[in-house]
Protein backbone atom coordinates (compact mmCIF):
# COMPACT_ATOMS: atom_id res chain seq x y z
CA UNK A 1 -11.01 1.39 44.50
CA UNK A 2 -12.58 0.51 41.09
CA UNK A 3 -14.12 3.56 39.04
CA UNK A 4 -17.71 3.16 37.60
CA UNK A 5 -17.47 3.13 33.72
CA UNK A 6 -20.40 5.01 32.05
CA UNK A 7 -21.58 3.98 28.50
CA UNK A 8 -22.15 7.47 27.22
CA UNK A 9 -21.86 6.41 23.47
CA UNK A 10 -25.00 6.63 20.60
CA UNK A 11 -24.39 4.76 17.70
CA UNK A 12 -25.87 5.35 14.70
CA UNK A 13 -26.61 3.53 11.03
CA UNK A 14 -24.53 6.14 9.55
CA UNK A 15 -21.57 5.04 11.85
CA UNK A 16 -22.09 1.80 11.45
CA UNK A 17 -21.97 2.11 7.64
CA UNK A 18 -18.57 4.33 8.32
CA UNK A 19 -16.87 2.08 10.28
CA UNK A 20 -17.64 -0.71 7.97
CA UNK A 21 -16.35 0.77 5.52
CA UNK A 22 -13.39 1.25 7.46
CA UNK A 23 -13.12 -2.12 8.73
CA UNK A 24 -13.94 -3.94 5.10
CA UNK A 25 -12.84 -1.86 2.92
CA UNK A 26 -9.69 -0.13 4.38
CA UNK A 27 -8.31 0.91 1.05
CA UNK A 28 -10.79 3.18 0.16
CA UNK A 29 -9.98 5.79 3.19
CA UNK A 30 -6.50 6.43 1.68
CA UNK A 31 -8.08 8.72 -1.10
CA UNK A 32 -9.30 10.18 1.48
CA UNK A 33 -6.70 10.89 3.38
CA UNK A 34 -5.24 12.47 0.25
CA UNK A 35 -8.03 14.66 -0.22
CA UNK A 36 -8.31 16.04 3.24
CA UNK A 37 -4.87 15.98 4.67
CA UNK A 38 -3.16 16.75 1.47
CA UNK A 39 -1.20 13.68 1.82
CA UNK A 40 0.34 11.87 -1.56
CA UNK A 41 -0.64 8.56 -0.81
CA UNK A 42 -0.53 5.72 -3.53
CA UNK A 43 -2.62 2.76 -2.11
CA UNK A 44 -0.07 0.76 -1.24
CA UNK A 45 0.19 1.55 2.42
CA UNK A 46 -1.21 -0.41 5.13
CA UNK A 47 -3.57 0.75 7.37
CA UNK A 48 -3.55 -0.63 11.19
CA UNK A 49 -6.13 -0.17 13.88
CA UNK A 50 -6.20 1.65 16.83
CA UNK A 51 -8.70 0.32 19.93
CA UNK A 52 -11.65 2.62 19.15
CA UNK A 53 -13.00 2.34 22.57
CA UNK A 54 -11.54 4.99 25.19
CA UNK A 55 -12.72 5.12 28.75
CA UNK A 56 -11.87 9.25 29.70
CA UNK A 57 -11.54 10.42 33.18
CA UNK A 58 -14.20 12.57 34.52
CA UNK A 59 -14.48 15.11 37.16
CA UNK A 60 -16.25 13.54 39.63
CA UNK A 61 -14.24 10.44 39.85
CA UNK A 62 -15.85 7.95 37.05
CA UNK A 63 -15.00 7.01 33.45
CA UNK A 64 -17.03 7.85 30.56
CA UNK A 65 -16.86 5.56 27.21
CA UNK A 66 -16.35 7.05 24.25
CA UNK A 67 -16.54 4.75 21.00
CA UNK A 68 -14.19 6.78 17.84
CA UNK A 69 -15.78 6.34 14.32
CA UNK A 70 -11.92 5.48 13.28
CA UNK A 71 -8.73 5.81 15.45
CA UNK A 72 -6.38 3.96 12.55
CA UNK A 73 -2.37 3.98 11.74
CA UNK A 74 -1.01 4.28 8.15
CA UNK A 75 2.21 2.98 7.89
CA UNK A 76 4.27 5.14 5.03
CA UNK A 77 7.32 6.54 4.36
CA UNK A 78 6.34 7.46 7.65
CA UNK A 79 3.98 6.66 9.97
CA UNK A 80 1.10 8.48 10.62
CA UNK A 81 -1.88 8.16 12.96
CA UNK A 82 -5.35 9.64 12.09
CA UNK A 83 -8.68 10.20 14.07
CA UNK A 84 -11.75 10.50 11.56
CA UNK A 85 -15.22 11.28 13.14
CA UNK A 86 -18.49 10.76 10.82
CA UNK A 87 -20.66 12.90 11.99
CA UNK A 88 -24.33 13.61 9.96
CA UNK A 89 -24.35 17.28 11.18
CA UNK A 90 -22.52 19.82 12.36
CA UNK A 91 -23.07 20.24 16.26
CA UNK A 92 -21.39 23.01 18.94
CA UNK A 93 -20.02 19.31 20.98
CA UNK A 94 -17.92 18.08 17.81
CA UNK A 95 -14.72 19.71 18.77
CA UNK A 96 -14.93 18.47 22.38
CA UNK A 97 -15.20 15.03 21.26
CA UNK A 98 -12.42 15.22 18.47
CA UNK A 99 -10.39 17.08 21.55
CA UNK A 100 -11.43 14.33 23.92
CA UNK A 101 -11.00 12.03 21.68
CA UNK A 102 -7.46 12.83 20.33
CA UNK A 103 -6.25 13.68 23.94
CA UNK A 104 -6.76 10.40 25.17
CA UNK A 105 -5.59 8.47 21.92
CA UNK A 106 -2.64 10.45 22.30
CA UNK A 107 -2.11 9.42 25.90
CA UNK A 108 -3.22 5.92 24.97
CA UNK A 109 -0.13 5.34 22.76
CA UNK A 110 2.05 8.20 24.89
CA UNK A 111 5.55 7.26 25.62
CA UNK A 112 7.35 7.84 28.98
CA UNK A 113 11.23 8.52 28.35
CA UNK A 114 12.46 9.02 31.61
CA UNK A 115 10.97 11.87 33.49
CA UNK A 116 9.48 12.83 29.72
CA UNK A 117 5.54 11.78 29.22
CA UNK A 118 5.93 11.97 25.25
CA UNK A 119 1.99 12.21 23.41
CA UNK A 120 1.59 12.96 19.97
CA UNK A 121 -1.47 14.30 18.75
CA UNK A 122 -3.31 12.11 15.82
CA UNK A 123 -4.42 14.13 12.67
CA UNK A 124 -7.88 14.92 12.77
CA UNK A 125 -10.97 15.36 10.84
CA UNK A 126 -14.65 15.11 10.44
CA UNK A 127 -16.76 13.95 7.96
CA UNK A 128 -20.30 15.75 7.78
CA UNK A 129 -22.67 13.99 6.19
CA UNK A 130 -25.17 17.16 5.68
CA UNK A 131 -23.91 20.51 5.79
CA UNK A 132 -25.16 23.88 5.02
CA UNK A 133 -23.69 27.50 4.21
CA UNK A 134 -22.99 28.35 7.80
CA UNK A 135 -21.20 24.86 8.53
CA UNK A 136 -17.69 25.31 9.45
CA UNK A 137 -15.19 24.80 6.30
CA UNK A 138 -12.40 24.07 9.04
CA UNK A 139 -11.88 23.60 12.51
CA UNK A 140 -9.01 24.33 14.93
CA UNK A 141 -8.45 23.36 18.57
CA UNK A 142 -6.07 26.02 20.55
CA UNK A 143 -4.44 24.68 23.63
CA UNK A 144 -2.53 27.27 26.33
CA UNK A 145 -0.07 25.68 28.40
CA UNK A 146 2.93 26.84 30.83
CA UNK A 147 5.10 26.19 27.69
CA UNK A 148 2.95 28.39 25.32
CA UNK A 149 0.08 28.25 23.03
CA UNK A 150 -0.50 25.18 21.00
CA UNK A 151 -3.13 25.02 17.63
CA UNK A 152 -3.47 22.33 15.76
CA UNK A 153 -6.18 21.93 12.45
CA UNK A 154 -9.21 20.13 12.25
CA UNK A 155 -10.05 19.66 8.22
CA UNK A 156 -13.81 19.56 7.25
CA UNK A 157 -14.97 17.21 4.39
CA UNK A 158 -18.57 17.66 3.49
CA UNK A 159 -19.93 14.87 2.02
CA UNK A 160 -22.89 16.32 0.29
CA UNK A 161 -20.19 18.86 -1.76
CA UNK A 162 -18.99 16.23 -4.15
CA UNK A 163 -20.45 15.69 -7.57
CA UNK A 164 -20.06 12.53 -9.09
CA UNK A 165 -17.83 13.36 -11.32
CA UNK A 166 -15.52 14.71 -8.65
CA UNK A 167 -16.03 11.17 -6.77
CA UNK A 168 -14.52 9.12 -9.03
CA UNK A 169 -11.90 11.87 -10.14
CA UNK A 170 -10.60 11.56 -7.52
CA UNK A 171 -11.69 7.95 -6.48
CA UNK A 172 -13.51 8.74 -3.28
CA UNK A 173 -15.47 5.75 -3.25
CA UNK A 174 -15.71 5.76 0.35
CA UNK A 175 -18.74 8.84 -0.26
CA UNK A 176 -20.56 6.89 -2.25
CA UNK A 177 -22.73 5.37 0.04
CA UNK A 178 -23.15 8.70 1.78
CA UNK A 179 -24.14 10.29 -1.77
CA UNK A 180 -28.02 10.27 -1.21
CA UNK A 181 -26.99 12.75 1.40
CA UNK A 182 -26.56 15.22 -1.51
CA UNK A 183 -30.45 14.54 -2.81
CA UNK A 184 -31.90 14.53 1.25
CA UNK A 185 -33.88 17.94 0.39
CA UNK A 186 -35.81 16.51 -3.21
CA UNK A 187 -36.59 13.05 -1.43
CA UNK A 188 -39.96 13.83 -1.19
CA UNK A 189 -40.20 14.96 -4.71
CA UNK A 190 -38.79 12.52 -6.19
CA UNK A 191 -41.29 10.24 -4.46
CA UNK A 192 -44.24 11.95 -5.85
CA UNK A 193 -43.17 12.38 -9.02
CA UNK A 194 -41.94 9.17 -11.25
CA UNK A 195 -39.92 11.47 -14.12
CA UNK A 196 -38.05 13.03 -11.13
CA UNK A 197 -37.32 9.59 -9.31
CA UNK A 198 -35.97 8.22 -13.10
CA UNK A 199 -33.35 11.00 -12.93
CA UNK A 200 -32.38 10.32 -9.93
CA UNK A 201 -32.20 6.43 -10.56
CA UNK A 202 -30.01 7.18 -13.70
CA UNK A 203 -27.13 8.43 -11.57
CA UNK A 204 -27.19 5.47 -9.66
CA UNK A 205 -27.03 3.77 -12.59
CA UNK A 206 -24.21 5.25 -13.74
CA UNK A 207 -22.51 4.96 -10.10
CA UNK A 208 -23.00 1.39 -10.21
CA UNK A 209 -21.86 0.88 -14.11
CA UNK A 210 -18.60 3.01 -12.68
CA UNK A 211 -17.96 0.68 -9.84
CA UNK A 212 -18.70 -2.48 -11.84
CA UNK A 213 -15.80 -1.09 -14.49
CA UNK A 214 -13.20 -0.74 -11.72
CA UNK A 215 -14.17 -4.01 -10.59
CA UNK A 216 -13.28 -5.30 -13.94
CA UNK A 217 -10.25 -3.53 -14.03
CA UNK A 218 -8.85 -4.98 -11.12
CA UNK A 219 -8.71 -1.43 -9.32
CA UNK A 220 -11.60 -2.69 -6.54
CA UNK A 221 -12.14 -6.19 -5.46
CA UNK A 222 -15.11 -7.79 -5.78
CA UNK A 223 -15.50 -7.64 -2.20
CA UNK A 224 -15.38 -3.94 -2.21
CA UNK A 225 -17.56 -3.39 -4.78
CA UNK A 226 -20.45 -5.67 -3.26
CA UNK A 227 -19.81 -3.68 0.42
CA UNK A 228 -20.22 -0.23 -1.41
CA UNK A 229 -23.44 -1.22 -2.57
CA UNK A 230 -24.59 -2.69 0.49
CA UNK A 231 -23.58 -0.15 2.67
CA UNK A 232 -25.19 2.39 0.10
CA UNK A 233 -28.22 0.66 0.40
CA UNK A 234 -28.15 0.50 4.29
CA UNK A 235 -27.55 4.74 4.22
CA UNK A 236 -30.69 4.49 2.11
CA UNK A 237 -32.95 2.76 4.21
CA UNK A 238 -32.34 5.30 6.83
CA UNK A 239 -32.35 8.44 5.32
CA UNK A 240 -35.28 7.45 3.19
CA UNK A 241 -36.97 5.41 5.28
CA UNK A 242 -40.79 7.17 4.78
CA UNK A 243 -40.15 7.20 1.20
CA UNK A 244 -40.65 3.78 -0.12
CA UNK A 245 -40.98 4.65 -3.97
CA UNK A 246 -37.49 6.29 -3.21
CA UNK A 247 -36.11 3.31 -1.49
CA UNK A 248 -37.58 0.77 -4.15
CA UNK A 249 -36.54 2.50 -7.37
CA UNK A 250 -32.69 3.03 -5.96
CA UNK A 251 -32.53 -0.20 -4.64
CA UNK A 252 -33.84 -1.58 -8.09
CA UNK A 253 -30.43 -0.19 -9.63
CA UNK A 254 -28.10 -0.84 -6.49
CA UNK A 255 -29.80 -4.10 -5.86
CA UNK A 256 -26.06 -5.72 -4.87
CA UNK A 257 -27.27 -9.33 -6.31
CA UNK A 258 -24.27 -11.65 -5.98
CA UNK A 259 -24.08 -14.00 -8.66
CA UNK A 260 -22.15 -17.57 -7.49
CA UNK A 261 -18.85 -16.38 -9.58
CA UNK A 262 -19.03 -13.33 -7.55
CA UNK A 263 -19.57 -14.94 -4.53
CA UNK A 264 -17.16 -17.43 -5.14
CA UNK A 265 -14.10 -14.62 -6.06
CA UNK A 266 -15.57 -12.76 -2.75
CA UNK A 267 -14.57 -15.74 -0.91
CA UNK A 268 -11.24 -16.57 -2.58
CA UNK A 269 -10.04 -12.96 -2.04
CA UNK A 270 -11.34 -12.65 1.73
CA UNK A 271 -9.39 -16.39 1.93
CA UNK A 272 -6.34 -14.25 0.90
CA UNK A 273 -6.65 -11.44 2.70
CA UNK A 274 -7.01 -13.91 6.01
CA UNK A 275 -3.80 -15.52 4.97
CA UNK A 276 -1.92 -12.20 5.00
CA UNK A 277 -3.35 -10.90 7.91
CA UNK A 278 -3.53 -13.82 10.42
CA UNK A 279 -1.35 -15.52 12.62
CA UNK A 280 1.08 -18.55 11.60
CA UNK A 281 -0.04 -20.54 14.15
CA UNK A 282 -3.73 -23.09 13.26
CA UNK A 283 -6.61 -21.38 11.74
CA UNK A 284 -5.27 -17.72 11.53
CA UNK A 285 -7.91 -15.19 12.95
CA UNK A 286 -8.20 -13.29 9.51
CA UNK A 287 -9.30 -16.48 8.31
CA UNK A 288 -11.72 -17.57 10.86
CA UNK A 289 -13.08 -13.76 10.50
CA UNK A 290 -13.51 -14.33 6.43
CA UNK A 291 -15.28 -17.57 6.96
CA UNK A 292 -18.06 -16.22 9.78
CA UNK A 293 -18.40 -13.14 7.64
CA UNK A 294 -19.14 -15.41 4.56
CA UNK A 295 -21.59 -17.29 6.10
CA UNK A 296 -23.68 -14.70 7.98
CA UNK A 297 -23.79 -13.15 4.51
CA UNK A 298 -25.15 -16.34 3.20
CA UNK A 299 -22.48 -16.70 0.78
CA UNK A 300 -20.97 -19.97 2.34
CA UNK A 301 -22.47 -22.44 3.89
CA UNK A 302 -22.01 -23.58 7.83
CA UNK A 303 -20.83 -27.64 6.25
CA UNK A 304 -18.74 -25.62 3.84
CA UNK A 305 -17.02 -22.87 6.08
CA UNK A 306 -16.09 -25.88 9.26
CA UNK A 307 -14.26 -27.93 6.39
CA UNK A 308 -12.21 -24.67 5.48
CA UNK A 309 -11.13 -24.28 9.18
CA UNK A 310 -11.04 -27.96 9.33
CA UNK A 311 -13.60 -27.84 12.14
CA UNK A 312 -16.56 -30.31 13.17
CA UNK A 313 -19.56 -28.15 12.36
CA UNK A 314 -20.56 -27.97 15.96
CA UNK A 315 -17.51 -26.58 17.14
CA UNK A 316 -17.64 -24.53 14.00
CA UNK A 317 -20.69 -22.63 14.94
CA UNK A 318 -19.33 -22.44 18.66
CA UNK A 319 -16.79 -20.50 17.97
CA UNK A 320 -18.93 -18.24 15.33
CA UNK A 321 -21.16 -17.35 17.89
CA UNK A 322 -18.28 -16.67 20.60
CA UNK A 323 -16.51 -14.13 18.19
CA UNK A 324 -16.47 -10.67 19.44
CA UNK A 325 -15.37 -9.20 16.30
């Protein structure tokens, strides 16, 4: 008899933002990673995800969805696998989900050896996006079994904790959107009063000068770069949203304007990237995923795009509009 699945996910801007980040920008979470987990990290491992969707067995017989903010793989000296939930405040429900959610990732990619049901456990941790002096510096979930007690950590990162300074210290450019977090409680000062809103306009100024000089330097793509700004813009329109001075005198510095050579590089490197991550067979889906992304960015045209894939344009935008991805 087929179970009834129930959609019990929310998604948010902020999530969105994360996961793009995520997605795009996969890099950028190893830093992390360093910073939370204490790992040692260079860069040059790959990161491979996980499904992030997870249907979980209830009680009374049906299946509740549950969408992950990032379920992901990082293939080391050893491999690892990670679960890292975004959430914008602290809540009494996050360490059910990150228990409900590792639980079942854990089963998802559980092993049966015999009469042995082998599960590992993914590290875990939460980003909150606000936090306050009572919010949790760590978390821990405690498990008693028949075979004894088992604990195992969940690390806090607080977004709103980091300085600039420490950001790029320690390159945790994956914050930076996020970073207006930090301001949340002077928004509406800022938007009554101009001197105020220059102050805070000069730190994105020097954010953005940062970013543009590790562009330069070969440490961020293009790509990344452009997706930081976007994505810090998008956290912006949200958390700002009924303070338009705010909104129009950040976005005047973080404006993301793509010049042609910059679009241009943006689509050489995503042409790459397809290349290495595709199939060998025809038009590789990393490549068919650059070339709609191009386009729906405006970057590329449709005429353009269907002679890369060496598509009619008709069957071009078929398969655009088919993608799932």
């Amino acid at each position: 008899m087929g179970q009834n699945k129930k959609n019990t996910s929310v998604n948010t801007p902020y999530d969105d933002v994360f996961r793009t980040l995520l997605n795009d920008c996969s890099s950028l979470i190893i830093p992390v990673l360093n910073e939370v987990f204490g790992e040692h990290y260079t860069g040059d491992e790959q990161v491979i995800f996980t499904p992030n969707e997870h249907f979980l067995n209830m009680q009374d017989g049906d299946e509740a969805k549950r969408i992950t903010d990032s379920s992901f793989v990082v293939l080391g000296i050893v491999e690892k696998s990670y679960l890292f939930e975004c959430q914008s405040s602290a809540d009494s429900s996050m360490l059910v989900r990150i228990f409900e959610y590792a639980t079942q990732i854990a089963l998802d990619l559980g092993k049966i050896r015999g009469s042995v049901l082998k599960v590992r456990i993914p590290h875990s941790a939460v980003l909150f996006l606000r936090s306050t002096a009572s919010s949790p510096e760590a978390m821990a979930i405690e498990m008693e079994t028949p075979g004894g007690t088992v604990t195992f950590d969940v690390p806090v990162m607080k977004a709103q904790k980091y300085t600039i300074e420490e950001i790029f210290d320690k390159n945790l450019l994956f914050l930076i959107p996020f970073y207006i977090f930090s301001h949340e409680n002077r928004l509406v000062e800022y938007d009554n009063d101009e001197a105020k809103l220059e102050i805070l306009k000069a730190e994105y100024t020097d954010i953005l000068s940062r970013l543009e000089m590790l562009q330069q330097a070969g440490v961020i793509s293009v790509y990344t770069l452009k997706t930081v700004i976007e994505m810090s813009n998008k956290v912006l329109d949200n958390l700002a949203k009924k303070y338009g001075n705010v909104r129009e005198g950040v976005k005047s510095v973080m404006g993301g304007r793509i010049l042609e050579y910059e679009a241009k590089a943006i689509k050489r490197e995503g042409m790459k990237e397809g290349m290495k991550e595709g199939m060998k067979e025809g038009i590789n889906e990393g490549v068919m995923r650059t070339l709609f992304d191009l386009v729906k960015k405006n970057l590329l045209s449709i005429k353009d795009a269907a002679s890369q894939a060496e598509l009619t344009e008709d069957v071009f935008v078929a398969k655009m509009q088919s993608y799932k991805g």
